[in-house]
C-alpha atoms as a PDB file:
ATOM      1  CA  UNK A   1       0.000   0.000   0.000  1.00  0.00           C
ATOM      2  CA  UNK A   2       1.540   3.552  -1.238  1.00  0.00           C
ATOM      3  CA  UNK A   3       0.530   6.928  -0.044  1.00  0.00           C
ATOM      4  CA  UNK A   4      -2.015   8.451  -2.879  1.00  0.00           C
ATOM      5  CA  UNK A   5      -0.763  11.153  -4.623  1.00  0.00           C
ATOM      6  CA  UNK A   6      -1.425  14.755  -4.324  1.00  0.00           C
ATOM      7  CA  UNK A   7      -0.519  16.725  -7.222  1.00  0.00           C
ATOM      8  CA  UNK A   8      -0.974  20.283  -5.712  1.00  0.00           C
ATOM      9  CA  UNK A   9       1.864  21.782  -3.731  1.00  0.00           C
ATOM     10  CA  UNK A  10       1.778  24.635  -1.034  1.00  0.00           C
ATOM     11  CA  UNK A  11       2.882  27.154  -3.217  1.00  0.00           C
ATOM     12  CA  UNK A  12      -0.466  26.290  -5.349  1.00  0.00           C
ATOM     13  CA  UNK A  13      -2.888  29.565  -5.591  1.00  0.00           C
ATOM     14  CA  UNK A  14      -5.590  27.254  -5.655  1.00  0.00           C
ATOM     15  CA  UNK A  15      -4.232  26.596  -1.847  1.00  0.00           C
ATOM     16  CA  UNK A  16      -4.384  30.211  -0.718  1.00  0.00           C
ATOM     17  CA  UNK A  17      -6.600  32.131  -2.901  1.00  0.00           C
ATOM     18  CA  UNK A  18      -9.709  31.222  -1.329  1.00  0.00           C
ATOM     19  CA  UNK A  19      -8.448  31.397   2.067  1.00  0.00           C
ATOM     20  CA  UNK A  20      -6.395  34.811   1.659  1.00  0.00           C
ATOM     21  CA  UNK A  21      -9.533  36.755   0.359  1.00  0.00           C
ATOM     22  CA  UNK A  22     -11.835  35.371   3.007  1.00  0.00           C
ATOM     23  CA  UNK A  23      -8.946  37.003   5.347  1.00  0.00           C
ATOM     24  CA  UNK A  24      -8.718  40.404   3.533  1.00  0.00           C
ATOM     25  CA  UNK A  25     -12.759  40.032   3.476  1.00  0.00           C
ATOM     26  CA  UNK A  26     -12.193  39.900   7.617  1.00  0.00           C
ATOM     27  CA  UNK A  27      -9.831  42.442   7.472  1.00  0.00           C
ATOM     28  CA  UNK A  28     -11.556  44.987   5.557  1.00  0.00           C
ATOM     29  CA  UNK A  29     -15.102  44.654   7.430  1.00  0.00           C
ATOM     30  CA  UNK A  30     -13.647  44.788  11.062  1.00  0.00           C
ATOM     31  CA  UNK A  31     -11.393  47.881  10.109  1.00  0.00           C
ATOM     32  CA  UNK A  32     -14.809  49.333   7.972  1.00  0.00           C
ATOM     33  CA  UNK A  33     -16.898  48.191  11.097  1.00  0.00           C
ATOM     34  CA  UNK A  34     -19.053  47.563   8.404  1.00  0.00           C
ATOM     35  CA  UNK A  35     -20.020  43.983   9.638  1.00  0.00           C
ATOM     36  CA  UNK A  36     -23.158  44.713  10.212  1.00  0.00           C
ATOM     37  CA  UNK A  37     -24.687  47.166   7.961  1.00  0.00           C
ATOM     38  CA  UNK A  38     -23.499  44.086   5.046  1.00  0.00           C
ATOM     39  CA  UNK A  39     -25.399  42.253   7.524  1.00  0.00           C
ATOM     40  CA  UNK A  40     -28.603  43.573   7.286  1.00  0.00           C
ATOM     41  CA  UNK A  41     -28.279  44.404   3.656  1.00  0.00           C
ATOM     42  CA  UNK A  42     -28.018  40.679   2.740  1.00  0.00           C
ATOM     43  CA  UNK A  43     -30.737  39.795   4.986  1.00  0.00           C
ATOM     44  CA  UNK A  44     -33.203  42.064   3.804  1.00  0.00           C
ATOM     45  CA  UNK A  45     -32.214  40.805   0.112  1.00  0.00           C
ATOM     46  CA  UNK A  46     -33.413  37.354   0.991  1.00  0.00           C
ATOM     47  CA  UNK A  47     -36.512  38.551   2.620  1.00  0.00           C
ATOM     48  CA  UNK A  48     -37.478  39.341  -0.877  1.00  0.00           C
ATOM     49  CA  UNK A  49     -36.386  36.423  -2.351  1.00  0.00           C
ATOM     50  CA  UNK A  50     -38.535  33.843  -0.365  1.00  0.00           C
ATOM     51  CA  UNK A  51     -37.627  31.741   2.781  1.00  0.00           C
ATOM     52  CA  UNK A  52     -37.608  28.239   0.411  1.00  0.00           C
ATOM     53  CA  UNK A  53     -35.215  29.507  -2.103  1.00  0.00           C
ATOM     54  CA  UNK A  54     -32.513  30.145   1.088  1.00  0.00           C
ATOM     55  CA  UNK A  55     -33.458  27.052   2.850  1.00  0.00           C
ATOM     56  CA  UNK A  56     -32.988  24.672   0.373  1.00  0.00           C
ATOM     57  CA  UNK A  57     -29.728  26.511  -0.391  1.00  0.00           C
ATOM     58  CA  UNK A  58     -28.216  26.804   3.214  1.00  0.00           C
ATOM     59  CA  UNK A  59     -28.824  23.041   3.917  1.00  0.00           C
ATOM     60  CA  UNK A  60     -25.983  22.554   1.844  1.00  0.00           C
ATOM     61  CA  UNK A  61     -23.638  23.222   4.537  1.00  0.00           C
ATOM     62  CA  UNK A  62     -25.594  20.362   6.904  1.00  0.00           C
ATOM     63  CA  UNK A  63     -22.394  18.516   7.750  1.00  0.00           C
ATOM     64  CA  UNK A  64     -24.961  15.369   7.150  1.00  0.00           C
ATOM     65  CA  UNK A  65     -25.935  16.626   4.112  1.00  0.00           C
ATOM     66  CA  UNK A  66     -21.850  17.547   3.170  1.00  0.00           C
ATOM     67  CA  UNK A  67     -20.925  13.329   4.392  1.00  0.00           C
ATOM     68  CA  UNK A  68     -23.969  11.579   2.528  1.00  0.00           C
ATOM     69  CA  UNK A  69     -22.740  13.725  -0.970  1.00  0.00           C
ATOM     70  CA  UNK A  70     -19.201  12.200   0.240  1.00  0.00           C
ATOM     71  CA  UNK A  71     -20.954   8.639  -0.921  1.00  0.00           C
ATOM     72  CA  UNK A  72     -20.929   9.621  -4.059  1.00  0.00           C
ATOM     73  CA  UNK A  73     -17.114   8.792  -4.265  1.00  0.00           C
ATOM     74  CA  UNK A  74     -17.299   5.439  -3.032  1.00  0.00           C
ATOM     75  CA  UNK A  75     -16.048   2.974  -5.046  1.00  0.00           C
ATOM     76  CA  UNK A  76     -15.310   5.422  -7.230  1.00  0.00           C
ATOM     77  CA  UNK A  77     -12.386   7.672  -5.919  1.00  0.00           C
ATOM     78  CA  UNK A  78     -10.781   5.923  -2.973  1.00  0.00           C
ATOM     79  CA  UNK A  79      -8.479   8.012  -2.394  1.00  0.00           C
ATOM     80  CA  UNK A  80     -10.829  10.877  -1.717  1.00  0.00           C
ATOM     81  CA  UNK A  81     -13.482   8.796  -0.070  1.00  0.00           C
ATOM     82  CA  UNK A  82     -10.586   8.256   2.249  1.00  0.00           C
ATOM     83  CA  UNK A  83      -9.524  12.215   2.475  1.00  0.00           C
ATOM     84  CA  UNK A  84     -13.489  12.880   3.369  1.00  0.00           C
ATOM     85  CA  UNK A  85     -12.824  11.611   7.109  1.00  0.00           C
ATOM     86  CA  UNK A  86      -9.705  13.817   8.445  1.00  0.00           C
ATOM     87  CA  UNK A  87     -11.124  16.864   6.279  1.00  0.00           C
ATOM     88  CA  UNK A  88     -14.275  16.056   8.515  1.00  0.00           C
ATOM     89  CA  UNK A  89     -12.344  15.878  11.360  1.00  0.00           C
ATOM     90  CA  UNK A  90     -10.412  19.218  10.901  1.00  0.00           C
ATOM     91  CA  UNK A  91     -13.272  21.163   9.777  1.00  0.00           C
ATOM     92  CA  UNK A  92     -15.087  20.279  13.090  1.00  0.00           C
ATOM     93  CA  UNK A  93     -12.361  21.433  15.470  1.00  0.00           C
ATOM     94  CA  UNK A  94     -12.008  24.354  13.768  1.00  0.00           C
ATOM     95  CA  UNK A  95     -15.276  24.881  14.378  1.00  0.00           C
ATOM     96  CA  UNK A  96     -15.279  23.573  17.677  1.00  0.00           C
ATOM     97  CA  UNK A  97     -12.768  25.558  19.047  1.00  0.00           C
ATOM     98  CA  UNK A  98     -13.896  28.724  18.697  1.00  0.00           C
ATOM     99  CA  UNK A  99     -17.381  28.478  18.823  1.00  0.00           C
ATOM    100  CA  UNK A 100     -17.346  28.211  22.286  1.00  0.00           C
ATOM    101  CA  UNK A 101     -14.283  30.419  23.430  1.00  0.00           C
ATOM    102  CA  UNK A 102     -14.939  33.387  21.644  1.00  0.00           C
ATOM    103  CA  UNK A 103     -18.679  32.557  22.207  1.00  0.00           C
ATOM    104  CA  UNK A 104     -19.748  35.514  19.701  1.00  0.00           C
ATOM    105  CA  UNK A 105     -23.431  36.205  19.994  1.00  0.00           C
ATOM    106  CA  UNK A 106     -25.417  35.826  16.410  1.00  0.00           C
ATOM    107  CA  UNK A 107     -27.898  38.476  15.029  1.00  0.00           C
ATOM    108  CA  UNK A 108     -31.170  37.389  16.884  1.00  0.00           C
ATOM    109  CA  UNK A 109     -29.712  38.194  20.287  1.00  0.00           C
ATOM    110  CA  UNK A 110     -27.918  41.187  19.516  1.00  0.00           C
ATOM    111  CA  UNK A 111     -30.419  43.163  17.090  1.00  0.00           C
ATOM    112  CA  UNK A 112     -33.682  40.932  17.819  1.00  0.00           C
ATOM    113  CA  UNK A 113     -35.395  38.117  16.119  1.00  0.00           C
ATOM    114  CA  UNK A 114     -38.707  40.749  15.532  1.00  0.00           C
ATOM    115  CA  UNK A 115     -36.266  43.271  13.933  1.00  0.00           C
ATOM    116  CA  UNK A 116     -34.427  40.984  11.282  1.00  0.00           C
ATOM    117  CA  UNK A 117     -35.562  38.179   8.696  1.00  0.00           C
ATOM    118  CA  UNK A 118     -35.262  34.802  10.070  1.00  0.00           C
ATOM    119  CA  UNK A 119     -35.667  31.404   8.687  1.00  0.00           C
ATOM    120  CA  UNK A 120     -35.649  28.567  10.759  1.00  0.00           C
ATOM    121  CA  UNK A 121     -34.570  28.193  14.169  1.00  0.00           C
ATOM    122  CA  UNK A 122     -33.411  31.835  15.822  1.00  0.00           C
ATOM    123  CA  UNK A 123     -30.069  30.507  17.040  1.00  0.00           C
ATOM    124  CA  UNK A 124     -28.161  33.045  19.764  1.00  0.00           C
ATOM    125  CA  UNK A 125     -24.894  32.011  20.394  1.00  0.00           C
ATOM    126  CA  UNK A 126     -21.859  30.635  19.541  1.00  0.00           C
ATOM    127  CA  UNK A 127     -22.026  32.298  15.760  1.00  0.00           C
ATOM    128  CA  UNK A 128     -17.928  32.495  15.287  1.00  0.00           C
ATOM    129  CA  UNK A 129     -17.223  30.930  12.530  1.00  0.00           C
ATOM    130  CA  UNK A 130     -20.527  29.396  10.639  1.00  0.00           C
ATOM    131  CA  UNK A 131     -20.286  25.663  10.849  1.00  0.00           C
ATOM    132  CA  UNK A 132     -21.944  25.433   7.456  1.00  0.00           C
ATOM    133  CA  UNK A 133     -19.893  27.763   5.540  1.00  0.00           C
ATOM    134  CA  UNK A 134     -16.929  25.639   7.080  1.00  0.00           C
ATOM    135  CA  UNK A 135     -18.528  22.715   5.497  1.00  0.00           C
ATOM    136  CA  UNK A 136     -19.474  23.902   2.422  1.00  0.00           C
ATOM    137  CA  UNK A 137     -15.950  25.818   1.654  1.00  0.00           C
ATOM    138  CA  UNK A 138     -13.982  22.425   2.721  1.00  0.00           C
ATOM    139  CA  UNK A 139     -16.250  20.603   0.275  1.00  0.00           C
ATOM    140  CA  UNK A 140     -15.210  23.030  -2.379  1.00  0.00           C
ATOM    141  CA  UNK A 141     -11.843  22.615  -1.518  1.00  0.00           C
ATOM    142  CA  UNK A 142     -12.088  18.877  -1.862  1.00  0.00           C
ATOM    143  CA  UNK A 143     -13.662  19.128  -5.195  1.00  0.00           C
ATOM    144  CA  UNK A 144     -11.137  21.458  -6.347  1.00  0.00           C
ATOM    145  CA  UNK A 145      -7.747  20.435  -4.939  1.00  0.00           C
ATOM    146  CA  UNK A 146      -8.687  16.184  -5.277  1.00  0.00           C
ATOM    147  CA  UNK A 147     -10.285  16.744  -8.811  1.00  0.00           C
ATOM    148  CA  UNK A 148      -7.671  18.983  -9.336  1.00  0.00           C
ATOM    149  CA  UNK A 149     -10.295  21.193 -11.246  1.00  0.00           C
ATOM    150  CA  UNK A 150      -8.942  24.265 -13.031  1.00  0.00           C
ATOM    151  CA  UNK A 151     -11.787  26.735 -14.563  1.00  0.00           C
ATOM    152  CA  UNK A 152     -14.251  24.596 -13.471  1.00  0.00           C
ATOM    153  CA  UNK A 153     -13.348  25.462  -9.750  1.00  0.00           C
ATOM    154  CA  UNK A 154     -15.301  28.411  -9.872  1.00  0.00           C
ATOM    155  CA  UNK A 155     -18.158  26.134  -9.855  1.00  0.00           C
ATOM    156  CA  UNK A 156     -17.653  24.433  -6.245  1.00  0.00           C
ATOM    157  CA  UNK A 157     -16.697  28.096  -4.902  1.00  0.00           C
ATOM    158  CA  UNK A 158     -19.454  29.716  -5.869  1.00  0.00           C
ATOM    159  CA  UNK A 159     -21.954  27.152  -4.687  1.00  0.00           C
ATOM    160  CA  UNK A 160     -20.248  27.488  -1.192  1.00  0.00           C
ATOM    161  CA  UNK A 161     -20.362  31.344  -1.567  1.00  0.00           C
ATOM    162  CA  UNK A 162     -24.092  30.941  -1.934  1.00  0.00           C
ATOM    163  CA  UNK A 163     -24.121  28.842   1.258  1.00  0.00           C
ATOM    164  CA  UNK A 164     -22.298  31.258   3.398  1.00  0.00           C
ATOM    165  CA  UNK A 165     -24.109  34.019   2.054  1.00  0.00           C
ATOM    166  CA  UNK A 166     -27.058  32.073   2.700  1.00  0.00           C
ATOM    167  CA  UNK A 167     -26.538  31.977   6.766  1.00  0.00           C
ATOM    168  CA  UNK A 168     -26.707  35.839   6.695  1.00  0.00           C
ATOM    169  CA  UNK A 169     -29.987  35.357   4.554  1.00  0.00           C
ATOM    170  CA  UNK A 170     -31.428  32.981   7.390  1.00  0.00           C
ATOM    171  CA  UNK A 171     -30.346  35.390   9.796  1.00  0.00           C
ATOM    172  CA  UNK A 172     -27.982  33.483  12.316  1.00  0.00           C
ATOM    173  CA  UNK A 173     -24.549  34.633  11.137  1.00  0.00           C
ATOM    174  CA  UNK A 174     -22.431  37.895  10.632  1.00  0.00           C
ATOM    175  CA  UNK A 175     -20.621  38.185   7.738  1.00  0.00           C
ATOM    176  CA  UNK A 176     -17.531  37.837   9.411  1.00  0.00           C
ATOM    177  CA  UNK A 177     -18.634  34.377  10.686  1.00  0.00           C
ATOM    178  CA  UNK A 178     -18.748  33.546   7.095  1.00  0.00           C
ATOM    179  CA  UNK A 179     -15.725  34.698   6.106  1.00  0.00           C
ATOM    180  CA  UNK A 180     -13.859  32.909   9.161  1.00  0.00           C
ATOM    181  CA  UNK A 181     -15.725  29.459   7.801  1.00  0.00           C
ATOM    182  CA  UNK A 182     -14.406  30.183   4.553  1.00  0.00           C
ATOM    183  CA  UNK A 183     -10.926  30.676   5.810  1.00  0.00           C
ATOM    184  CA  UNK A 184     -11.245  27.681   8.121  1.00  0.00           C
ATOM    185  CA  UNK A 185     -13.310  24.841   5.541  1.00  0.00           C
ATOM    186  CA  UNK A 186     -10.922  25.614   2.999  1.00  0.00           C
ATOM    187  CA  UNK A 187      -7.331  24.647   4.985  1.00  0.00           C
ATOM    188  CA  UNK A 188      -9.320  21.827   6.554  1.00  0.00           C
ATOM    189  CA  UNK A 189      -9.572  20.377   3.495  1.00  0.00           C
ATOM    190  CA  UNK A 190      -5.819  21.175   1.947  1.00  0.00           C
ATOM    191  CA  UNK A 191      -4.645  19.498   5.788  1.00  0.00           C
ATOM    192  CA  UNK A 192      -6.566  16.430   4.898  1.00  0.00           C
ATOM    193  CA  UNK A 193      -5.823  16.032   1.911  1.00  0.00           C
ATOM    194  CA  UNK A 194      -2.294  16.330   2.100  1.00  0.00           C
ATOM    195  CA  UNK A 195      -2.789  13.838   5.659  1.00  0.00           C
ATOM    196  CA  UNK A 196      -4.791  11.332   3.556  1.00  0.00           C
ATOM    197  CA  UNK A 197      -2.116  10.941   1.121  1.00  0.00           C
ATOM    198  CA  UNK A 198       0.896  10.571   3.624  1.00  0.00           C
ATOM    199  CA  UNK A 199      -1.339   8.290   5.871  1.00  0.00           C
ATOM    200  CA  UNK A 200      -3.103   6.189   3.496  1.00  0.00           C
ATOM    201  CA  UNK A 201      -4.542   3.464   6.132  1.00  0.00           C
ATOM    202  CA  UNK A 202      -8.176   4.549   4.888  1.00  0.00           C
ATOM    203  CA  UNK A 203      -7.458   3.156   1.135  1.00  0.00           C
ATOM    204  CA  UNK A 204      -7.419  -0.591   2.733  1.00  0.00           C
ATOM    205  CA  UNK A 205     -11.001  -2.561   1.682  1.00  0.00           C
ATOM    206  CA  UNK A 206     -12.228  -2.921   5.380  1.00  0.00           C
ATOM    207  CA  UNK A 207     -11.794   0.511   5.661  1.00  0.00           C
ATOM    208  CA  UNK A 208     -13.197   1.619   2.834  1.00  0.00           C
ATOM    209  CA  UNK A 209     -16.316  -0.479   3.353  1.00  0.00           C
ATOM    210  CA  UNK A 210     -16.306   0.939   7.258  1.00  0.00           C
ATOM    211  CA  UNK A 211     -16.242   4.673   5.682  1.00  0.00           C
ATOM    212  CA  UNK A 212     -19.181   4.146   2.532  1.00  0.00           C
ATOM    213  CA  UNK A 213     -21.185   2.275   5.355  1.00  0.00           C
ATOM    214  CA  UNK A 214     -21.160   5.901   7.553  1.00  0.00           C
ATOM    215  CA  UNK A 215     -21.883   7.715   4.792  1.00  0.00           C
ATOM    216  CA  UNK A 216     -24.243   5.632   2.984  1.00  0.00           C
ATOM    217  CA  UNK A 217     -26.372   5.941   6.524  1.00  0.00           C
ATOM    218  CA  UNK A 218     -26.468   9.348   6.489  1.00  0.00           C
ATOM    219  CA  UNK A 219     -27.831   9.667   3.556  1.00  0.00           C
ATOM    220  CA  UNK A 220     -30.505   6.746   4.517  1.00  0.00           C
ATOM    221  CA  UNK A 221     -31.088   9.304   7.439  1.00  0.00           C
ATOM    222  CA  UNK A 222     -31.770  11.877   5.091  1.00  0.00           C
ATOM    223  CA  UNK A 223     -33.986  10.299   3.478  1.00  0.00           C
ATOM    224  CA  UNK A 224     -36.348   9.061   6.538  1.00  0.00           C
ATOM    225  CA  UNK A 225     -35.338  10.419   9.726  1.00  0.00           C
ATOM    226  CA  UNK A 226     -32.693  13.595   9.671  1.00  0.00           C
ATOM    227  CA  UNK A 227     -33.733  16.632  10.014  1.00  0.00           C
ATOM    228  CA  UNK A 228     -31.643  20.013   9.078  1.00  0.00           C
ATOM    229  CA  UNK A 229     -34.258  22.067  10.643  1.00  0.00           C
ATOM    230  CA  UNK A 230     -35.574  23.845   7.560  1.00  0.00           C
ATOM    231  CA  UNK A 231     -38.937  21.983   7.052  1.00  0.00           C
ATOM    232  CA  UNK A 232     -38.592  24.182   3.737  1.00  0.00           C
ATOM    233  CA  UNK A 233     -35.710  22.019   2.428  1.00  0.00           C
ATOM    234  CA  UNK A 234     -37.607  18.661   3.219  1.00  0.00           C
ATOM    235  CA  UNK A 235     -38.215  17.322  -0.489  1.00  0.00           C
ATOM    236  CA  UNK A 236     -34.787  18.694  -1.191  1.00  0.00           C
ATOM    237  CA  UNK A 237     -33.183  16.330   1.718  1.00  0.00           C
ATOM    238  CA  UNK A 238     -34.601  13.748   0.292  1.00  0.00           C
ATOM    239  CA  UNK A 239     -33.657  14.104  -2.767  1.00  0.00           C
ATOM    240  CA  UNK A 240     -30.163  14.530  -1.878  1.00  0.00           C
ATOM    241  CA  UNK A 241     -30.237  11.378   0.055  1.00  0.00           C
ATOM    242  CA  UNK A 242     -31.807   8.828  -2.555  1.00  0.00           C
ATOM    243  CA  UNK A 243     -29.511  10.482  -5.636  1.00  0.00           C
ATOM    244  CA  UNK A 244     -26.457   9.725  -3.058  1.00  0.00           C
ATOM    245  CA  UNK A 245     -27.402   6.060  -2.657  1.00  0.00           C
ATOM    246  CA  UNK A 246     -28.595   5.805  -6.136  1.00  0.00           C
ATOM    247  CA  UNK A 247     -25.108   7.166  -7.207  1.00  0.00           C
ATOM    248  CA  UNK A 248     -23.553   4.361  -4.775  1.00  0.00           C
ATOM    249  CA  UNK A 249     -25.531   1.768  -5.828  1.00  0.00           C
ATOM    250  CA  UNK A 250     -24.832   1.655  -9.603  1.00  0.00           C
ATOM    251  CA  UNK A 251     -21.425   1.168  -9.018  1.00  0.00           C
ATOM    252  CA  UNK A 252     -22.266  -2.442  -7.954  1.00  0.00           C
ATOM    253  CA  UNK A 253     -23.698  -2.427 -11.556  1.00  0.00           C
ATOM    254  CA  UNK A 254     -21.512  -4.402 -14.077  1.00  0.00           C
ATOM    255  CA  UNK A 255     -20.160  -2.811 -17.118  1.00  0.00           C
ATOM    256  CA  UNK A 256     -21.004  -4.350 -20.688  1.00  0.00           C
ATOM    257  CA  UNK A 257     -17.675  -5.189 -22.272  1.00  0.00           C
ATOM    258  CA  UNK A 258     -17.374  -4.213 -25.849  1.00  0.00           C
ATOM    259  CA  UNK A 259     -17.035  -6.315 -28.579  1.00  0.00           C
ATOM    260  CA  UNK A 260     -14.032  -7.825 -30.001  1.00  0.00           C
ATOM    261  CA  UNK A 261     -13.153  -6.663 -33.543  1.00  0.00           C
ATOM    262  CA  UNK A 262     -14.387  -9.512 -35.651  1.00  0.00           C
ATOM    263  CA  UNK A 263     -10.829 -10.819 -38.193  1.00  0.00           C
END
């Protein structure tokens, strides 16, 4: 067994593009103190853009919802079904960590749930950084560092923009909360990566089976149990969860071999 390869090095833009304008974001809108006038300007936008359009997006950056999409590489890439666990596991202490120490209250308890747009549950603590735009920008990153996706990055990126920009619309995060998940989901994933390929204990069968089997329930969960608590999102859950395992189950479907060139 050989480490996988990983044909991006540190000195890669793709590495520290993302990453370095989520920190000159940061930079600019704590020196501006601008955080949150942007605030309310997105969250007013999505008041007139309907609560189902934002929910369905901002479920996207449901760490469930992030793993069961991870099925989809089973069988498939397992090298990067491998990479999917320590990215997992460095985007949640990221998250983890400073949640709870800097303990940064969210928009609901500092402006008022009756004086903002919210959408689902009117969370009031622990906003710094947004777990989903953690999970949605190391996703990215995983699509565009393992694929090793050139112009079609912007395509990954932009859906986790949406995301981030979608916890301001739902009214739980500040901007800067966004910004730090972008920063944070996007090294997660570059860590991992590079970990995955140096420790490659995850490409051995057992494991492999051990990893689609978590993943494979939690898009099963999606489908019948889970909930991301956006009842606007439900059909969309669903969905997500039975393309997943639909994805996973026709690799067990065998190939026709072509035909042998008659002569």
């Amino acid at each position: 067994m050989t480490a996988t390869r990983v044909d991006w090095s540190w000195r890669s833009p793709r590495v520290w593009l993302v990453p370095a304008a989520a920190l000159l974001g940061a930079v600019v809108l704590m020196a501006s103190g601008a955080n949150e006038r942007v605030f309310l300007v997105l969250n007013q936008l999505a008041a007139r853009t309907g609560d189902a359009l934002w929910a369905n997006i901002t479920i996207l950056g449901d760490t469930t919802v992030a793993l069961a999409l991870g099925l989809v590489l089973a069988r498939r890439r397992p090298d990067l079904l491998w990479a999917v666990v320590p990215v997992a596991a460095l985007a949640t202490v990221w998250t983890r960590i400073f949640k709870p120490v800097l303990d940064v209250l969210r928009p609901p308890a500092v402006l008022g749930s009756d004086t903002i747009h919210v959408i689902g549950p009117a969370y009031h603590y622990h906003a710094f950084p947004s777990g989903h735009a953690t999970t949605a920008f190391a996703l990215a990153a995983l699509c565009v560092l393992g694929f090793r996706l050139r112009g079609w990055s912007l395509v990954p990126i932009a859906i986790a923009t949406l995301v981030g920009l979608s916890r301001c619309a739902v009214g739980v995060h500040w901007p800067l909360d966004v910004l730090g998940g972008a920063f944070g989901g996007w090294l997660a994933a570059a860590l991992g990566l590079r970990a995955s390929a140096q420790v490659p204990l995850g490409l051995r069968p057992a494991a492999q089976w051990v990893i689609s089997a978590a993943l494979a329930g939690c898009a099963a969960a999606l489908m019948f149990r889970y909930s991301t608590d956006y009842p606007q999102a439900l059909w969309f859950e669903r969905a997500i969860g039975a393309a997943c395992l639909a994805a996973f189950a026709a690799t067990f479907i065998p190939k026709r071999g072509r035909r042998a060139p008659r002569g």
